[in-house]
N, C-alpha and C. Protein backbone atom coordinates (compact mmCIF):
# COMPACT_ATOMS: atom_id res chain seq x y z
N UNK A 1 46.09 5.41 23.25
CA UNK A 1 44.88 5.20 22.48
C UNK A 1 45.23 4.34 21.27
N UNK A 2 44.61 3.30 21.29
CA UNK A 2 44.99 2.35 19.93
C UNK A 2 43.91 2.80 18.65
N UNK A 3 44.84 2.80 17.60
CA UNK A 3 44.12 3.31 15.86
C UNK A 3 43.09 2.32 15.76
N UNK A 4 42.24 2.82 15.09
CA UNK A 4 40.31 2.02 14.78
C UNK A 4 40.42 0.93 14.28
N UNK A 5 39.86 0.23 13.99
CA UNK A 5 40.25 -1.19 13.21
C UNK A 5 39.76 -0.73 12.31
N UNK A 6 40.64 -1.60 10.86
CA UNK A 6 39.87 -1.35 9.76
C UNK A 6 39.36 -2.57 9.53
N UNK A 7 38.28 -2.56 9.23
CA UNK A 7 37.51 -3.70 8.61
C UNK A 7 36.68 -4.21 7.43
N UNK A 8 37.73 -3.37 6.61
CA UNK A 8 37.45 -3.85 5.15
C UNK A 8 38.53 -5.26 4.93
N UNK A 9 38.06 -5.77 3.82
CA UNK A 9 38.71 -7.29 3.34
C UNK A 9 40.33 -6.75 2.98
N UNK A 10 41.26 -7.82 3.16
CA UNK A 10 42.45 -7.77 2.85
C UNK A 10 42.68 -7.33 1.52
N UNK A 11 43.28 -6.82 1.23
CA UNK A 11 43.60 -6.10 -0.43
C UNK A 11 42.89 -4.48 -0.52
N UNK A 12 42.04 -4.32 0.42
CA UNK A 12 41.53 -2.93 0.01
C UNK A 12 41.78 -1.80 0.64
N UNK A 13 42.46 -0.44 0.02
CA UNK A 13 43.15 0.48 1.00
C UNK A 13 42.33 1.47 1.92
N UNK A 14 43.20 1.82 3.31
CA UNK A 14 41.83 2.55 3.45
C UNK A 14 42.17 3.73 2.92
N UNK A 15 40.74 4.42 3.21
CA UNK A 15 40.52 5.72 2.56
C UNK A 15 39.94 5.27 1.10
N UNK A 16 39.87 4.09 0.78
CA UNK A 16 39.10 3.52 -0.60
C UNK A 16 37.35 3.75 -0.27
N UNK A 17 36.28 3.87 -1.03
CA UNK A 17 34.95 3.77 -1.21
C UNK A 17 34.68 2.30 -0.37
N UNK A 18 33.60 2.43 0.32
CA UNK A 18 33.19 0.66 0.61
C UNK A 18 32.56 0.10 -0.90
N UNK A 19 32.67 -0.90 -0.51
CA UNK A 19 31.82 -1.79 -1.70
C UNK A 19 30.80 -1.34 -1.90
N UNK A 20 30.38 -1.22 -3.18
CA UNK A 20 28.47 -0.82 -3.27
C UNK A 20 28.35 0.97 -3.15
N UNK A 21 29.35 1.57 -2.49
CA UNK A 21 29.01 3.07 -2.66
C UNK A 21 29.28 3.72 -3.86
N UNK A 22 29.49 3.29 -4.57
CA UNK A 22 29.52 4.26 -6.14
C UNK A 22 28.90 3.17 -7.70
N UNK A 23 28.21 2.69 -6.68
CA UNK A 23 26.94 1.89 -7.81
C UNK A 23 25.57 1.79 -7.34
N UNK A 24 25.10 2.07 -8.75
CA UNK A 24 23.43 2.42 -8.19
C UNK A 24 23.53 1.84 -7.34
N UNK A 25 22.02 2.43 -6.48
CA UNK A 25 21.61 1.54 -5.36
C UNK A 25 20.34 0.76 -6.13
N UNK A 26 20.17 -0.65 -5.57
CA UNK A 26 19.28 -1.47 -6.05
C UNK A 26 18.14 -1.05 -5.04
N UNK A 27 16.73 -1.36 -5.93
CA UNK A 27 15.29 -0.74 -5.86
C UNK A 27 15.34 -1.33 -4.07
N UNK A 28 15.04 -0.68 -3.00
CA UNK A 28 14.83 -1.54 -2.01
C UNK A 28 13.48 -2.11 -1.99
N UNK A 29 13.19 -2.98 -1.10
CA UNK A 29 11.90 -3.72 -1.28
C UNK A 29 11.44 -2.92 -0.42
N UNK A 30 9.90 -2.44 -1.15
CA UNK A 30 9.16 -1.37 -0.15
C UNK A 30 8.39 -2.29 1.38
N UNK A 31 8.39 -1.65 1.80
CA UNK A 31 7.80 -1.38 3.31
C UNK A 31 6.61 -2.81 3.04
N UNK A 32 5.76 -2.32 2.28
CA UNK A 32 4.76 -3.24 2.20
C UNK A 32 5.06 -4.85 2.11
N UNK A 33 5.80 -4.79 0.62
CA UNK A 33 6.86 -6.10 0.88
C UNK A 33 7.21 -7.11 1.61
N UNK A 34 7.82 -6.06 3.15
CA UNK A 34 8.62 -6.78 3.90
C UNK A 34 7.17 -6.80 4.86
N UNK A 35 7.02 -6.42 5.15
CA UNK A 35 5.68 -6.51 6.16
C UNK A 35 4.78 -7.82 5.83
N UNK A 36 4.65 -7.81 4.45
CA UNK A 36 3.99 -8.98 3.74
C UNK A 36 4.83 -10.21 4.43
N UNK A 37 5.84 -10.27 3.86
CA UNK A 37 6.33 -11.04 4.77
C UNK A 37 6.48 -11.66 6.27
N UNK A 38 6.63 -10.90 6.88
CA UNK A 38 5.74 -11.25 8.81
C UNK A 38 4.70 -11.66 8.56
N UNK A 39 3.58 -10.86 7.68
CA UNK A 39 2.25 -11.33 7.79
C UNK A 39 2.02 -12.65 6.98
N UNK A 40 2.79 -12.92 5.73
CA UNK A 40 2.29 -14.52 5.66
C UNK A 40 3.18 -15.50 6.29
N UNK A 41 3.89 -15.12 7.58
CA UNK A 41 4.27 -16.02 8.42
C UNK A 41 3.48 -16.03 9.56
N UNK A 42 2.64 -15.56 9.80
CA UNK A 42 1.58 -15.47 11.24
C UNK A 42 0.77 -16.71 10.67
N UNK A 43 0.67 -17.33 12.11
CA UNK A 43 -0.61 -18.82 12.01
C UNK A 43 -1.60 -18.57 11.73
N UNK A 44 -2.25 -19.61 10.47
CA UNK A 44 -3.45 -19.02 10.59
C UNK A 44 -4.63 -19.11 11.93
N UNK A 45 -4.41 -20.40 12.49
CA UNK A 45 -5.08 -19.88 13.44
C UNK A 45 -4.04 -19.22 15.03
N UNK A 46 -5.24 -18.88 15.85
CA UNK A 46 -5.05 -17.90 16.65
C UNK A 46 -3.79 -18.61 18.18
N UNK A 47 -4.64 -19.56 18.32
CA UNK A 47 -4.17 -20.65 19.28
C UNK A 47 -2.39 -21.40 19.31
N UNK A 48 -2.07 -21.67 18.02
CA UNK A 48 -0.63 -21.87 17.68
C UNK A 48 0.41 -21.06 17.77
N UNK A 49 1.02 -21.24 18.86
CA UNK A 49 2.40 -20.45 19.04
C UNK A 49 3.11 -20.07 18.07
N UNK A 50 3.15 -18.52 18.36
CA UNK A 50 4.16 -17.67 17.31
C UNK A 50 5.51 -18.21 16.93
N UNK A 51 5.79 -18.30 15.30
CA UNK A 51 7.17 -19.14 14.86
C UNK A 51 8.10 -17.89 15.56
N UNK A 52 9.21 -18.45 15.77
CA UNK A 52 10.72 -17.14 15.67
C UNK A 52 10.51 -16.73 14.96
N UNK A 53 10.87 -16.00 15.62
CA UNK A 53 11.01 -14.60 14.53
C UNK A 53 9.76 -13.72 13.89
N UNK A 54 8.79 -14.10 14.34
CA UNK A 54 7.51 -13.57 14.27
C UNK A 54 7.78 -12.14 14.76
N UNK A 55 7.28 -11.37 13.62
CA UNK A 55 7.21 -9.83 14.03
C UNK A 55 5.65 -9.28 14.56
N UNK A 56 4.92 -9.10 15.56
CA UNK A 56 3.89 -8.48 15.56
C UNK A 56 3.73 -7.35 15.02
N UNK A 57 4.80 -6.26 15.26
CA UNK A 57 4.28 -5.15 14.76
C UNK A 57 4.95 -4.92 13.29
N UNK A 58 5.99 -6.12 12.64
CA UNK A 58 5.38 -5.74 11.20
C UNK A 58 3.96 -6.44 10.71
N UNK A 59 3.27 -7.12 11.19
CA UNK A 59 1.72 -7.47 11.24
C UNK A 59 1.22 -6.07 10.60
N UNK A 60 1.00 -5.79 12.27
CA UNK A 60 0.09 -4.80 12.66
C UNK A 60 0.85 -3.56 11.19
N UNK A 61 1.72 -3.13 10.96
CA UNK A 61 2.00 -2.36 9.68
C UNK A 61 1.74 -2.77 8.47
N UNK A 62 1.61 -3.73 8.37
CA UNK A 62 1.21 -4.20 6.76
C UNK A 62 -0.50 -4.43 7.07
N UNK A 63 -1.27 -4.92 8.26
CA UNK A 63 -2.65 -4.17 8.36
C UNK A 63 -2.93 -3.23 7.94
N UNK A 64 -2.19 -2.07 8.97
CA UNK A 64 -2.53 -0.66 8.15
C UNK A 64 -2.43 -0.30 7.28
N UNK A 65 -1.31 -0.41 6.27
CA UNK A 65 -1.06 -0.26 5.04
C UNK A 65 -2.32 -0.69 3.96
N UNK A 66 -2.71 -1.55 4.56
CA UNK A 66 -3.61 -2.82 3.54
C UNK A 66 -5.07 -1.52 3.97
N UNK A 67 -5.64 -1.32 5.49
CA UNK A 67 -6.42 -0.39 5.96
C UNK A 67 -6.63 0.74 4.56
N UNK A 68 -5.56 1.34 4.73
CA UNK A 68 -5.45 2.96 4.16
C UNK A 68 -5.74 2.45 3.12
N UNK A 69 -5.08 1.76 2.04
CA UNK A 69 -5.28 1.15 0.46
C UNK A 69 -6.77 1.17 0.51
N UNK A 70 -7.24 0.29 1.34
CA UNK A 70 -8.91 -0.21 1.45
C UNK A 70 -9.51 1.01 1.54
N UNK A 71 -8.99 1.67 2.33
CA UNK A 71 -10.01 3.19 2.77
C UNK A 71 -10.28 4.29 1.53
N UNK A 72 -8.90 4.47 1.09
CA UNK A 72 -8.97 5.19 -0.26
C UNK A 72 -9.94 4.49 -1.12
N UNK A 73 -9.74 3.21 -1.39
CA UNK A 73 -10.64 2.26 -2.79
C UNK A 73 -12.29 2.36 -2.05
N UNK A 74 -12.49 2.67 -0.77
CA UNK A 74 -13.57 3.20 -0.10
C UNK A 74 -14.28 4.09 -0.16
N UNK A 75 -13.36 4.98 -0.66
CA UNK A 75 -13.90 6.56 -0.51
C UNK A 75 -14.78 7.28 -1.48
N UNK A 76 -15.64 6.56 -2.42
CA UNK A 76 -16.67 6.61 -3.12
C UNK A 76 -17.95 6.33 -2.06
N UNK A 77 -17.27 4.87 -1.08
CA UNK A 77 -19.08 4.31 -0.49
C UNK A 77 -19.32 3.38 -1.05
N UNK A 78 -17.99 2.64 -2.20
CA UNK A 78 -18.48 1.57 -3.15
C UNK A 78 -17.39 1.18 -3.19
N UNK A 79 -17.36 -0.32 -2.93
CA UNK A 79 -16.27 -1.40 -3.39
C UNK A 79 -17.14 -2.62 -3.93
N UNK A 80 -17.05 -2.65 -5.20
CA UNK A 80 -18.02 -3.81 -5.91
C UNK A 80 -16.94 -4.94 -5.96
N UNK A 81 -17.03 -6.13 -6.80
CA UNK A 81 -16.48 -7.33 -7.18
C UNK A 81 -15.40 -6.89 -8.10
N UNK A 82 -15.76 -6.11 -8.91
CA UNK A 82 -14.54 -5.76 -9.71
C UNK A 82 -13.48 -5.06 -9.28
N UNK A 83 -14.09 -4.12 -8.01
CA UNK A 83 -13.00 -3.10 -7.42
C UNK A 83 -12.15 -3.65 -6.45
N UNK A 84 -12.60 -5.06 -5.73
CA UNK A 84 -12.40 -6.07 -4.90
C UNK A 84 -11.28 -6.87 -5.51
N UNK A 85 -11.59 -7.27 -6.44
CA UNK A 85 -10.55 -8.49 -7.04
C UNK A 85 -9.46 -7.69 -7.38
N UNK A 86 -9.34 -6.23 -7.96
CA UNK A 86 -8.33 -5.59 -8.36
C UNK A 86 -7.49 -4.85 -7.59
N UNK A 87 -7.89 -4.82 -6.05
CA UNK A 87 -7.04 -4.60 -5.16
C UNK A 87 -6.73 -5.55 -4.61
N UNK A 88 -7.23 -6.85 -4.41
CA UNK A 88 -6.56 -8.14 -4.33
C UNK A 88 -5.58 -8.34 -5.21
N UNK A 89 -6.00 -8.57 -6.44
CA UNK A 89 -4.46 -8.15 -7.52
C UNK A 89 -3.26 -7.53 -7.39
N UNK A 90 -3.65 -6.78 -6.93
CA UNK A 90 -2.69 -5.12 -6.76
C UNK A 90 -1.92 -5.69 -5.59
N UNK A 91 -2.36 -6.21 -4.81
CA UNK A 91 -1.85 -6.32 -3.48
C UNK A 91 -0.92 -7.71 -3.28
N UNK A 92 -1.48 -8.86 -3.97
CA UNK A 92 -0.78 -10.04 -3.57
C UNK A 92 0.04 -9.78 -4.55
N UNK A 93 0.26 -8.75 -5.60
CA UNK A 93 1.64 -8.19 -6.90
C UNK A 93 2.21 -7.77 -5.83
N UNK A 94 2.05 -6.28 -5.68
CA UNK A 94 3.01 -5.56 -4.68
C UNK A 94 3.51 -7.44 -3.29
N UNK A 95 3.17 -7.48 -3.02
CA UNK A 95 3.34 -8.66 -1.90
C UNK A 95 4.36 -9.99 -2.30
N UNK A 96 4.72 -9.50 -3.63
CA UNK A 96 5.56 -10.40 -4.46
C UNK A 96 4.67 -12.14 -3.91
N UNK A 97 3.88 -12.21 -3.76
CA UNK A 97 3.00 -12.87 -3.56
C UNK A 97 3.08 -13.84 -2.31
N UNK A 98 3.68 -13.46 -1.72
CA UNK A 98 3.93 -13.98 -0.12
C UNK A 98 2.57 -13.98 0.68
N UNK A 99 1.59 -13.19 0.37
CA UNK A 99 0.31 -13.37 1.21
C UNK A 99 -0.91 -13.84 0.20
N UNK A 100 -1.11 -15.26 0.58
CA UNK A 100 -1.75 -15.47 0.21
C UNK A 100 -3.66 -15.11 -0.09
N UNK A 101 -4.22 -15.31 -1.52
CA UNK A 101 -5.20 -14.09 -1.60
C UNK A 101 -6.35 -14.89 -0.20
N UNK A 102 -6.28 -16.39 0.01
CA UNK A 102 -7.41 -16.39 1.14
C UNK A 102 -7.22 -15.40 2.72
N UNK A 103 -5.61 -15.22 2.99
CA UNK A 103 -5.40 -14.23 3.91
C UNK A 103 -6.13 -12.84 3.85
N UNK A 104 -5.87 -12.47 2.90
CA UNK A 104 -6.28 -11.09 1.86
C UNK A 104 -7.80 -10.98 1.85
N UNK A 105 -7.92 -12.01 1.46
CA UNK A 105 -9.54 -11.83 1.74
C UNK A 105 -10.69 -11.93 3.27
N UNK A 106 -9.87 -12.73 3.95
CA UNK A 106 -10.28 -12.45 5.69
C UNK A 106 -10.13 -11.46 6.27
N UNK A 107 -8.63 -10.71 5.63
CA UNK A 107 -8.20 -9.31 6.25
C UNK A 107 -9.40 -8.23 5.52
N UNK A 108 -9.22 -8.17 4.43
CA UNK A 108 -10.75 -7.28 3.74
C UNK A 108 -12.01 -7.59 4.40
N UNK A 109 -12.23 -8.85 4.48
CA UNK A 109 -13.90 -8.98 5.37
C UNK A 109 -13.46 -8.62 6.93
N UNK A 110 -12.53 -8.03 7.29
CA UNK A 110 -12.37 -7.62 8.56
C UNK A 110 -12.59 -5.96 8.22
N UNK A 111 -12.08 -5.70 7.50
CA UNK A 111 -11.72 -4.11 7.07
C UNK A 111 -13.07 -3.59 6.98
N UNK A 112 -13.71 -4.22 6.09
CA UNK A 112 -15.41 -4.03 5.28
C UNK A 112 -16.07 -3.88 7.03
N UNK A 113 -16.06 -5.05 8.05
CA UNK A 113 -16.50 -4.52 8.99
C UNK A 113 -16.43 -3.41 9.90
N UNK A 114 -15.08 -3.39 10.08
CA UNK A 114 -14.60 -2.36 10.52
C UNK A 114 -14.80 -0.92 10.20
N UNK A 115 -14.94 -0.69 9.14
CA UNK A 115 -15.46 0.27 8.23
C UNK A 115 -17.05 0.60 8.67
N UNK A 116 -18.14 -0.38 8.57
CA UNK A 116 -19.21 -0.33 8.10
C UNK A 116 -19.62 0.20 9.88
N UNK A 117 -18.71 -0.63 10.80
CA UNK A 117 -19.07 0.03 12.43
C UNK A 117 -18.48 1.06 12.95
N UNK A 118 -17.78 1.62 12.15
CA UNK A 118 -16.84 2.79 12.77
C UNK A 118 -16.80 4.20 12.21
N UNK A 119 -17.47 3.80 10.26
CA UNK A 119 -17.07 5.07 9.73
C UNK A 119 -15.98 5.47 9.28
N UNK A 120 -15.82 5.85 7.99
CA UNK A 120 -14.08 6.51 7.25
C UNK A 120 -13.53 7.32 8.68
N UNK A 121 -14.27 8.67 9.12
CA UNK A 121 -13.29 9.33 9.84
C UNK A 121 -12.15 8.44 10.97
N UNK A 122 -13.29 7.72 11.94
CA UNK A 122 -12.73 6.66 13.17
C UNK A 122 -11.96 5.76 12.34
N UNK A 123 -11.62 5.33 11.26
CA UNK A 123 -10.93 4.45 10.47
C UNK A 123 -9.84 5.10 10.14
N UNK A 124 -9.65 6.72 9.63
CA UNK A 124 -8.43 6.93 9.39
C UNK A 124 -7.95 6.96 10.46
N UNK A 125 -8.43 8.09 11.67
CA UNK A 125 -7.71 7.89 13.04
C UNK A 125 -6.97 6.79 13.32
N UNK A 126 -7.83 5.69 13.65
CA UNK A 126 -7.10 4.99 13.67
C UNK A 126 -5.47 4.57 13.15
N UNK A 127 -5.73 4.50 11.57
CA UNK A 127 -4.35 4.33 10.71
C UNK A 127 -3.46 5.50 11.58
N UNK A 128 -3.85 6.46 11.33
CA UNK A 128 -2.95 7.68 11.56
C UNK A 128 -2.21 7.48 13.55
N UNK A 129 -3.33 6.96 14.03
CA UNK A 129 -2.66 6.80 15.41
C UNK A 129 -1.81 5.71 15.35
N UNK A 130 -1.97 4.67 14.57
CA UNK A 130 -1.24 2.99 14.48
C UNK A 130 0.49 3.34 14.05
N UNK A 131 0.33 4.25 12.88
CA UNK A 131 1.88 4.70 12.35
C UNK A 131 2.74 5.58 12.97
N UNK A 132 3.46 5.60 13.27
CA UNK A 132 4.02 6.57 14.20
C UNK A 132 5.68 7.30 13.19
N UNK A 133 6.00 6.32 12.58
CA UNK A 133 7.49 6.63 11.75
C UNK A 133 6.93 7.38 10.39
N UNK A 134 7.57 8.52 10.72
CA UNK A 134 7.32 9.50 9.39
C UNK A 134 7.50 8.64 8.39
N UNK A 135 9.08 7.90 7.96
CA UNK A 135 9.08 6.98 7.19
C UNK A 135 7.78 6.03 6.31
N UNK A 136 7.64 5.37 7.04
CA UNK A 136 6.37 4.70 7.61
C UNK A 136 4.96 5.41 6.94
N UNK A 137 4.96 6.46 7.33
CA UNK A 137 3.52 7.14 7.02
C UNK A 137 3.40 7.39 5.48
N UNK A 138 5.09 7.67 5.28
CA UNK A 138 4.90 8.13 4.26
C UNK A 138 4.77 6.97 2.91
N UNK A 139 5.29 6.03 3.71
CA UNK A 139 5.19 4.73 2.19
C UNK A 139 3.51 4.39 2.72
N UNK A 140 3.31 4.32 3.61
CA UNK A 140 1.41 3.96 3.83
C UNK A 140 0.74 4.84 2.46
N UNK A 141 1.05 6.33 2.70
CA UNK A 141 -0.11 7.43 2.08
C UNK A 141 0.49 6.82 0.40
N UNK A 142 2.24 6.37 0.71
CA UNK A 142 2.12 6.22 -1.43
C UNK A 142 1.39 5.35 -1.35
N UNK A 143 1.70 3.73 -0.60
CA UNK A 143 0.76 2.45 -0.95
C UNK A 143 -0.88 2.94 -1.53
N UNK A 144 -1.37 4.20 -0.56
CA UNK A 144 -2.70 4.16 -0.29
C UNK A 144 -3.06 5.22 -1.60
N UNK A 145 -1.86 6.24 -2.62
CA UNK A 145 -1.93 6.65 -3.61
C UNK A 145 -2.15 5.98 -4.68
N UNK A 146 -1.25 4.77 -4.67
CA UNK A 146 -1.07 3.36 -5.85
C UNK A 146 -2.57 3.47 -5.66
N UNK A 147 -3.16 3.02 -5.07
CA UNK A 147 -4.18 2.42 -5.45
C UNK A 147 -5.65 3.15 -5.78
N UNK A 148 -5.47 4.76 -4.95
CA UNK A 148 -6.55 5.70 -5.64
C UNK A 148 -5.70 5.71 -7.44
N UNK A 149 -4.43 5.69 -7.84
CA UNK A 149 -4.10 5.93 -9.42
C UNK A 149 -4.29 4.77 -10.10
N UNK A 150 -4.67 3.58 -9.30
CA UNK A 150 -4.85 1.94 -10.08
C UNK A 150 -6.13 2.09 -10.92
N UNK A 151 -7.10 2.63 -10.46
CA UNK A 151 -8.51 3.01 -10.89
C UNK A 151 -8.67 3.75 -12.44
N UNK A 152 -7.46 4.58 -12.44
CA UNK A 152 -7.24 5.30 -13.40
C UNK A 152 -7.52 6.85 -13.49
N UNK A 153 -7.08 7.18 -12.37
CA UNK A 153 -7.01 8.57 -11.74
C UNK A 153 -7.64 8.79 -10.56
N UNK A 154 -7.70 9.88 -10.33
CA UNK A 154 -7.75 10.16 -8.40
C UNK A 154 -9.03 11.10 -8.18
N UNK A 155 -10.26 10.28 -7.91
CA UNK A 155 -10.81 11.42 -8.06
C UNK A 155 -11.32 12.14 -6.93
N UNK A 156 -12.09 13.63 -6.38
CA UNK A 156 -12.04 14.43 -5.59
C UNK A 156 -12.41 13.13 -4.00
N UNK A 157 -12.80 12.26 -3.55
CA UNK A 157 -13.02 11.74 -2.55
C UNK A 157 -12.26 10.94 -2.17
N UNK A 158 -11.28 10.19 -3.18
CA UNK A 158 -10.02 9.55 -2.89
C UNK A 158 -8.83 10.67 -2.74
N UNK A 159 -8.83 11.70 -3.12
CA UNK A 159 -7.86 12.36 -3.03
C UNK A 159 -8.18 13.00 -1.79
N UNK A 160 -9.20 13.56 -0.98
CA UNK A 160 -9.92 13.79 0.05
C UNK A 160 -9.53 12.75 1.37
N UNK A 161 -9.73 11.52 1.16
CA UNK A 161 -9.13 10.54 1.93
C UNK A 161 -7.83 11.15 2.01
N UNK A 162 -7.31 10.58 0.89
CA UNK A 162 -5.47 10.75 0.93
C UNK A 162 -4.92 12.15 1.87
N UNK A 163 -5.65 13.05 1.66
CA UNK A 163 -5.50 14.33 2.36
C UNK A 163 -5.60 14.35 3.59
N UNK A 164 -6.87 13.34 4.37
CA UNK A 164 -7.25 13.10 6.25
C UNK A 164 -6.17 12.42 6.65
N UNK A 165 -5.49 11.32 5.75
CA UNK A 165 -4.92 10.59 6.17
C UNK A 165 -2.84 11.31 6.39
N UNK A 166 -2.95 12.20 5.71
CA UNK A 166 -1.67 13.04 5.89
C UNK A 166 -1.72 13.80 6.90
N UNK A 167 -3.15 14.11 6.95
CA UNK A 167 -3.72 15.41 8.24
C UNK A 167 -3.06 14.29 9.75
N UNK A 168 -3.45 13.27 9.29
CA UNK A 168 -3.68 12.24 10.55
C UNK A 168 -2.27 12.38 11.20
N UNK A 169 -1.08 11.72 10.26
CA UNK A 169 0.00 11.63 10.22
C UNK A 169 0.74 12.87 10.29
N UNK A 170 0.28 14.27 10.34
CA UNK A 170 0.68 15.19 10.78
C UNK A 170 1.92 15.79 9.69
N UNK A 171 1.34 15.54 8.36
CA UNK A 171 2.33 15.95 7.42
C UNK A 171 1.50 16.94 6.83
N UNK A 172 2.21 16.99 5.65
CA UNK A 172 1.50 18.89 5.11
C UNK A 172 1.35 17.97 4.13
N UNK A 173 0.47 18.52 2.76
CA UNK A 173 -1.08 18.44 2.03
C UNK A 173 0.26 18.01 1.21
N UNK A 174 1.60 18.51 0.89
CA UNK A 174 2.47 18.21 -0.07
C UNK A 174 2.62 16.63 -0.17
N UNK A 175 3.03 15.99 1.31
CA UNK A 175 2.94 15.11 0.84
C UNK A 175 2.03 14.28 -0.16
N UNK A 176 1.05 14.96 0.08
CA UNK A 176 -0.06 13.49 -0.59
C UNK A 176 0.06 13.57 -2.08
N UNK A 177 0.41 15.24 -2.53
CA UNK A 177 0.95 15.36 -3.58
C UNK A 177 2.16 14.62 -4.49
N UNK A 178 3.42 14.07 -3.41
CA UNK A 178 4.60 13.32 -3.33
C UNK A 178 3.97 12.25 -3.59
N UNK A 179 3.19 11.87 -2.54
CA UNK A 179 2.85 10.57 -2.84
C UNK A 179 2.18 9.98 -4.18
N UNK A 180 0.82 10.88 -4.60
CA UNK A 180 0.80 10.38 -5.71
C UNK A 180 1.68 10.89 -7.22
N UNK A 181 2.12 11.36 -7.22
CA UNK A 181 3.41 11.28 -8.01
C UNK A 181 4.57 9.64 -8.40
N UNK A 182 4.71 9.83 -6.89
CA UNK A 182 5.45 8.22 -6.49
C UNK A 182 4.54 7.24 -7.05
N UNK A 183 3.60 7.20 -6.60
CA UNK A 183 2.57 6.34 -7.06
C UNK A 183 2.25 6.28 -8.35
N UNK A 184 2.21 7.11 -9.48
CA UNK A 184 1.94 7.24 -10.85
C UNK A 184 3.22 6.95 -11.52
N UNK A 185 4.31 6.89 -10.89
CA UNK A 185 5.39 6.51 -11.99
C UNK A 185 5.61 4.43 -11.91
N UNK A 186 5.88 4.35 -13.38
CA UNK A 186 5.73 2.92 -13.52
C UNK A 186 6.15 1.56 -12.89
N UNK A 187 5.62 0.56 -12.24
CA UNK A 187 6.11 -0.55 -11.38
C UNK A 187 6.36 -0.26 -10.10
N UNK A 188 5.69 1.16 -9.68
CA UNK A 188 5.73 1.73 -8.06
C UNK A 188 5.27 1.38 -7.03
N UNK A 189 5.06 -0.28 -6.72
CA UNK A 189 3.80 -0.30 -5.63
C UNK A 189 4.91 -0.34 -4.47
C-alpha cells in the first residue's frame, strides 16, 4: 500500500493547518448573489442559444428567491411605486448589481401576474415545491425576511407569509424566527 500524497506546497509540514484554516472566514457571497449572476447572463431574448456555462437552475433559484421577497412585500395586497422601486433597490444592492433593474422589472411584471392568477397560497407552493436544499430554503426565507425588515418592521401578514413559506419548506416556525434575526442584523442581504 503506498502513503497518501501530500499535497500541500513545498516548505509546509504535514500535520501543519491548511492555508486559510485559522483565519476568519471571509463573508461568503450569499446564494442570491451568485444566482444573480447566472441570471444576468441568460439572453435576453428567448431564441439565442444558451452562453457556456449557463446555469438554468441557478435561474430558476434566484426566480424564486426574487418570488418569496415579492410575496412577503405582497402580503398586505399592496405593492405601490414606492414599495416597488425599494425592492428594486434592495435587490439590484444585494445583486452587487449584476442584474440589471430593466431585467428586474420584467421579472416583477411576471411575478405581479403570476400572483394576481394564482393567489399568495398557489404562489408559495409553488416556491416551496421549486426549493428543495434545506440550505437553499433557508437563505430564500432570510432573503424573503430582508425584505419584510426593509419596510421597517414585520408586520402580522408578512410575518404570516414568512411562516407558509417555512411550512412549505418543511421547517419549524423557528426558522422564520432565524431568519429574521439574520435579516435584521446590519449589511445582511
Amino acid at each position: 500500500m503506498s502513503a497518501p500524497i501530500d499535497r500541500r506546497p513545498r516548505g509546509i509540514a504535514p500535520g501543519a493547518p491548511r492555508t486559510g484554516t485559522q483565519t476568519p472566514r471571509a463573508r461568503v457571497a450569499s446564494i442570491l448573489s451568485q444566482a444573480a449572476r447566472a441570471y444576468s447572463a441568460r439572453p435576453p431574448i428567448e431564441d439565442i442559444t444558451m452562453p457556456t456555462g449557463f446555469d438554468p437552475a441557478a435561474v430558476a433559484l434566484f426566480e424564486t428567491i426574487i418570488e418569496a421577497a415579492f410575496l412577503v412585500a405582497n402580503a398586505d395586497g399592496h405593492f405601490d411605486e414606492a414599495e416597488r422601486k425599494r425592492f428594486q433597490a434592495i435587490v439590484v444592492d444585494a445583486c452587487q448589481n449584476l442584474v440589471h433593474e430593466k431585467q428586474l422589472e420584467a421579472l416583477l411584471a411576471d411575478l405581479g401576474e403570476m400572483l394576481a392568477e394564482d393567489g399568495m397560497e398557489k404562489r408559495i407552493t409553488m416556491v416551496a415545491r421549486t426549493i428543495g436544499r434545506t440550505e437553499h430554503q433557508r437563505e430564500v426565507l432570510r432573503v424573503a425576511a430582508f425584505m419584510a425588515t426593509a419596510s421597517g418592521g414585520v408586520d402580522a401578514q408578512e410575518h404570516g407569509v414568512l411562516e407558509q413559506l417555512a411550512r412549505g419548506f418543511k421547517l419549524d416556525v423557528a426558522a422564520v424566527d432565524e431568519a429574521l434575526a439574520q435579516a435584521s442584523e446590519p449589511g445582511n442581504v
